[in-house]
C-alpha atoms as a PDB file:
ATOM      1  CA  UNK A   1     -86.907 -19.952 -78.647  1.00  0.00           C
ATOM      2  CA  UNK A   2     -84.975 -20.994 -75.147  1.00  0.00           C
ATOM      3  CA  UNK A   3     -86.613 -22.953 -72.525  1.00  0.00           C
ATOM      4  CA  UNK A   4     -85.418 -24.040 -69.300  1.00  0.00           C
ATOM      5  CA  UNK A   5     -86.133 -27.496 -68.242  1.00  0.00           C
ATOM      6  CA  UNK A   6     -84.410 -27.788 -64.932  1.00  0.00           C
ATOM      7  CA  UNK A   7     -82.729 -25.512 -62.995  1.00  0.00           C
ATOM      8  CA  UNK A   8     -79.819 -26.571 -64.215  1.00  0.00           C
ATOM      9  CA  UNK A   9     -79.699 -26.476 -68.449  1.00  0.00           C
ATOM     10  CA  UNK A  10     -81.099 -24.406 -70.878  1.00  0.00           C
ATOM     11  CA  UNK A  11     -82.419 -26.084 -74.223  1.00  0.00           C
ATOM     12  CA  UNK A  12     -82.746 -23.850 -77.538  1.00  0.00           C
ATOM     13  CA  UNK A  13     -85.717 -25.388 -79.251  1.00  0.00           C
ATOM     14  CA  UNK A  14     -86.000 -24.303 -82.841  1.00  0.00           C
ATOM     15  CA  UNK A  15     -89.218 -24.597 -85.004  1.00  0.00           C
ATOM     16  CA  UNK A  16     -90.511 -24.103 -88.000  1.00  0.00           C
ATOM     17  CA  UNK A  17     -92.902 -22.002 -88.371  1.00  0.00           C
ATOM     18  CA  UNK A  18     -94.549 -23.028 -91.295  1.00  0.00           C
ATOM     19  CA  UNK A  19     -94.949 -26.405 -90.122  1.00  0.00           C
ATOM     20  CA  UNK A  20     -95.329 -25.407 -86.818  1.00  0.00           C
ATOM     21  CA  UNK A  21     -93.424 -27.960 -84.547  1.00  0.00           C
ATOM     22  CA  UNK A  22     -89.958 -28.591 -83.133  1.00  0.00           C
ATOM     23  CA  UNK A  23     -87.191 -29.399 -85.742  1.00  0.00           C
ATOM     24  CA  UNK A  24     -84.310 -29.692 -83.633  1.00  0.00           C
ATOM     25  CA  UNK A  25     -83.956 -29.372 -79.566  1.00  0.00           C
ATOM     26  CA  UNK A  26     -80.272 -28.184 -78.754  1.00  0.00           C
ATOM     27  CA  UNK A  27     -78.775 -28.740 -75.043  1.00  0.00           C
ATOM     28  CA  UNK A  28     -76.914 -25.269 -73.665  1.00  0.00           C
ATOM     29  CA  UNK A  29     -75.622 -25.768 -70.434  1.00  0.00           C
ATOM     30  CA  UNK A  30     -76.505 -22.136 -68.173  1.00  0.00           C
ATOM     31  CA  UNK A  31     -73.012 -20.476 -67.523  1.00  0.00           C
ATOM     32  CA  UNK A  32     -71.766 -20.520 -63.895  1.00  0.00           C
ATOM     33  CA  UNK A  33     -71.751 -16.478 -63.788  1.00  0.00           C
ATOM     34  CA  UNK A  34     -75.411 -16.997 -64.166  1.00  0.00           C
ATOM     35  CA  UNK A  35     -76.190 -19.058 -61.413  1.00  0.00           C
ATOM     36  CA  UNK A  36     -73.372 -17.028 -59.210  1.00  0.00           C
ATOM     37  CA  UNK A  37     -75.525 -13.758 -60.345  1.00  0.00           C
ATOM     38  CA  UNK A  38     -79.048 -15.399 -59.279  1.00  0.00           C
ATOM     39  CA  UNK A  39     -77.818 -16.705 -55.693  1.00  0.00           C
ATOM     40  CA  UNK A  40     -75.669 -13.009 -55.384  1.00  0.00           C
ATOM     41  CA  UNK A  41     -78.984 -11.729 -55.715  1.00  0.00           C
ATOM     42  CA  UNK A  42     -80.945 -13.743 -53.171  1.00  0.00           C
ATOM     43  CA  UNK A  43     -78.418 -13.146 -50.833  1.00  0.00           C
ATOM     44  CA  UNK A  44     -78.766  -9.491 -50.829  1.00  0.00           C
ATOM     45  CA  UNK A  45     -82.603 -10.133 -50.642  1.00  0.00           C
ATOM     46  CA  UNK A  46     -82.187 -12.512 -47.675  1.00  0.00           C
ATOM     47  CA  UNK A  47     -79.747  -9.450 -46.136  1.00  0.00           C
ATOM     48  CA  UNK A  48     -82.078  -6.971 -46.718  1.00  0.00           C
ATOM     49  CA  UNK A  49     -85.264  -8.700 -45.243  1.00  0.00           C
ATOM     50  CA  UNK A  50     -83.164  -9.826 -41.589  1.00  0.00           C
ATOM     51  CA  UNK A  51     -82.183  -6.000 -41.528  1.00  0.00           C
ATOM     52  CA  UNK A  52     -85.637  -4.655 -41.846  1.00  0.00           C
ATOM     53  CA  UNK A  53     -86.450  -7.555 -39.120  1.00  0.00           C
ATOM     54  CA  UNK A  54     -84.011  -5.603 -36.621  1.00  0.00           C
ATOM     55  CA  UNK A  55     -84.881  -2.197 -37.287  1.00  0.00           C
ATOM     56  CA  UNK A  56     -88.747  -3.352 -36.456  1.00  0.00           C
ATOM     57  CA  UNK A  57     -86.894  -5.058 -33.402  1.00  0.00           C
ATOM     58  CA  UNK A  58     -84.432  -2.010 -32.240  1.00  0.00           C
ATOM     59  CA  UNK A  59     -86.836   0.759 -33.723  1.00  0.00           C
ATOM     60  CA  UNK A  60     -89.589   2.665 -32.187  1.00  0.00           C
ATOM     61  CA  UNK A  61     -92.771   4.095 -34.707  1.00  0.00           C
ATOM     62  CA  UNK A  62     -92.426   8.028 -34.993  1.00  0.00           C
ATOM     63  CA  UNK A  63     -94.512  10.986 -35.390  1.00  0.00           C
ATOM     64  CA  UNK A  64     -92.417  13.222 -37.262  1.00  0.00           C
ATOM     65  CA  UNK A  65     -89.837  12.851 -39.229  1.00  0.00           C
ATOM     66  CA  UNK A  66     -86.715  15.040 -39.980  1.00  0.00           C
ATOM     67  CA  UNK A  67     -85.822  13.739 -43.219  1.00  0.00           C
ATOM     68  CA  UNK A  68     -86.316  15.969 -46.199  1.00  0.00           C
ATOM     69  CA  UNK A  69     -86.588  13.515 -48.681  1.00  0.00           C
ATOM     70  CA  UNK A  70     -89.465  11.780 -46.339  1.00  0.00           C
ATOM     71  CA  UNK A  71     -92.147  14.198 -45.033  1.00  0.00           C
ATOM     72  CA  UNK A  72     -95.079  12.118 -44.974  1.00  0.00           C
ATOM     73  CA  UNK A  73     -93.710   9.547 -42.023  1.00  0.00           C
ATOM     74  CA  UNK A  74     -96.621   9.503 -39.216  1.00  0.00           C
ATOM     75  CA  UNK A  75     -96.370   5.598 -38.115  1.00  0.00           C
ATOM     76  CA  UNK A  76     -93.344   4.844 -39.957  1.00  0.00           C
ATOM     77  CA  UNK A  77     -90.695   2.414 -38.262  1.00  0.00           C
ATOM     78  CA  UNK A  78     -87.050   4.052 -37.355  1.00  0.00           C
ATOM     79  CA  UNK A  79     -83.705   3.578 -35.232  1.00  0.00           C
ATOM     80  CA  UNK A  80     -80.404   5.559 -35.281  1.00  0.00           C
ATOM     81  CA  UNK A  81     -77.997   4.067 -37.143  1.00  0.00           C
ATOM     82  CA  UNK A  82     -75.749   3.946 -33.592  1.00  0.00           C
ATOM     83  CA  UNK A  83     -78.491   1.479 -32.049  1.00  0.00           C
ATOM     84  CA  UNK A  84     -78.359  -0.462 -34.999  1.00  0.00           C
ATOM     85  CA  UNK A  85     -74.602  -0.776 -35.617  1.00  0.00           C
ATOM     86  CA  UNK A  86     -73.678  -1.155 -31.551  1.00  0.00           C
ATOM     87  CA  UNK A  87     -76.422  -4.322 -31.426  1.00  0.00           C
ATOM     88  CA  UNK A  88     -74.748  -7.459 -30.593  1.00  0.00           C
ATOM     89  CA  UNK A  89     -77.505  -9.398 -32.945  1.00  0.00           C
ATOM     90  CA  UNK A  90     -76.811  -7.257 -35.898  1.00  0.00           C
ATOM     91  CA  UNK A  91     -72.822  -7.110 -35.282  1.00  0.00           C
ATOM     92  CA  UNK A  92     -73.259 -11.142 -36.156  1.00  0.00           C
ATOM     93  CA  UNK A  93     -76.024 -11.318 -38.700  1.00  0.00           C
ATOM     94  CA  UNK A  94     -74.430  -8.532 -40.867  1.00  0.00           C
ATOM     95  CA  UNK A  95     -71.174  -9.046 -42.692  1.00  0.00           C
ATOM     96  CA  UNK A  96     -71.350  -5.660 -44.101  1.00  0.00           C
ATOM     97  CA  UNK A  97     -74.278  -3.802 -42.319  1.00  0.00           C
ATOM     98  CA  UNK A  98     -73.419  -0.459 -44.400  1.00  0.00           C
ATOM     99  CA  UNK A  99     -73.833  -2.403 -47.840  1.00  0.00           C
ATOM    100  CA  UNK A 100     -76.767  -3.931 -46.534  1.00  0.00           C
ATOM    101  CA  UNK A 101     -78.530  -0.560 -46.147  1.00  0.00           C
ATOM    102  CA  UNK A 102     -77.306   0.989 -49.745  1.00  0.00           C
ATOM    103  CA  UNK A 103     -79.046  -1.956 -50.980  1.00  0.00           C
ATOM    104  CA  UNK A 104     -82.136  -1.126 -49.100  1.00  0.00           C
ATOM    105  CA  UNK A 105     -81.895   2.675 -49.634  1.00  0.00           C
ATOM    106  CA  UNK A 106     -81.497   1.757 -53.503  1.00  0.00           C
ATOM    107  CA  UNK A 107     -84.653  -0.477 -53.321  1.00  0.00           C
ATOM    108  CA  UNK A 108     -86.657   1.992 -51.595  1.00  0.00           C
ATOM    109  CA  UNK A 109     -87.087  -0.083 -48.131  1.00  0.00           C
ATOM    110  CA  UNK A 110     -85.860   2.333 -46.155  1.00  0.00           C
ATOM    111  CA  UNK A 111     -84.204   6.049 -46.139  1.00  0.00           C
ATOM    112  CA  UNK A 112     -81.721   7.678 -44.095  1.00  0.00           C
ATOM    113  CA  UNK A 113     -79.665  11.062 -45.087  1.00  0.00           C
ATOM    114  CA  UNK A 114     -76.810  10.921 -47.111  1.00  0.00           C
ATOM    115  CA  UNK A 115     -74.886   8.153 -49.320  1.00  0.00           C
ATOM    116  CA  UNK A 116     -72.320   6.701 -46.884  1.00  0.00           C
ATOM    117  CA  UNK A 117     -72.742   5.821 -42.418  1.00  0.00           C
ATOM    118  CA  UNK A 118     -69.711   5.600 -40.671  1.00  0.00           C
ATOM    119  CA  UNK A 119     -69.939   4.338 -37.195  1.00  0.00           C
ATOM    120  CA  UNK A 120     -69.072   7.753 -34.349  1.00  0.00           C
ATOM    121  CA  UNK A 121     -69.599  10.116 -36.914  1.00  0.00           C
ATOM    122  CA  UNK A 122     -73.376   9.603 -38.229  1.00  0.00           C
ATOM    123  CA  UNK A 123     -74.791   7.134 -34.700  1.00  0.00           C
ATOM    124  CA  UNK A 124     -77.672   9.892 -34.632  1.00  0.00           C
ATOM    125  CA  UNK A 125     -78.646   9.567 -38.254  1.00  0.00           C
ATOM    126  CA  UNK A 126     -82.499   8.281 -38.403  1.00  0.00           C
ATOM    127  CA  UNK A 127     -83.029   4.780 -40.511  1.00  0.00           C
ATOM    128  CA  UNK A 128     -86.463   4.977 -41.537  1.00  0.00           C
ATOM    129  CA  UNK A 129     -88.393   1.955 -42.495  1.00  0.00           C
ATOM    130  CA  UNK A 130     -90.535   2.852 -45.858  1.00  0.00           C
ATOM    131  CA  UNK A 131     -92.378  -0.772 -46.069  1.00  0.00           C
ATOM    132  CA  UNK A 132     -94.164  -2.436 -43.539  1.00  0.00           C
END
């Protein structure tokens, strides 16, 4: 059995189970690629939450929506991806705006058509906010 005492170490306690308690308590230190992984992931969370911040702050609530992959969207939050990527705020809170929103696509926070937005090309593509 593993148990983590501390953020920092990992301890494989080993019983027996006829006796029922701890025979020997053995000190495993938690791998740095673990830790890297954990704060790589609350990163993208903390991303992810300021970028659903600005599209409540650049976006306006719709009535319709044009996205076929979203028809039920009476209410629902959205801003063209031009707003969002011309936006002084979000030019210096995002490092990598694009990533940002594949990671919320893939969590199902928002939606938008297609798999990549480049900046010119796709400015009137709707980002729609799925959570409130």
């Amino acid at each position: 059995m593993l148990c983590r005492i501390s953020g920092s170490a990992l301890f494989n306690i080993v019983t027996d189970d006829r006796r029922k308690e701890v025979t020997k308590c053995v000190y495993e230190p938690i791998s740095n690629h673990t830790v890297e992984q954990q704060t790589t992931t609350m990163n993208v969370e903390h991303e992810i939450n300021l970028l659903v911040e600005e599209i409540r702050r650049l976006g306006t609530k719709s009535k319709h929506c044009n996205l076929s992959d979203h028809t039920d969207a009476d209410g629902q939050v959205s801003v063209k991806f031009g707003v969002l990527f011309a936006d002084e705020k979000c030019a210096n809170l995002f490092e990598a705006l694009v990533g940002t929103l594949k990671a919320a696509k893939r969590r199902k926070i928002v939606t938008y058509q297609g798999e990549l937005l480049l900046q010119g090309v796709h400015d009137d593509v709707d980002i729609m906010l799925l959570q409130d």
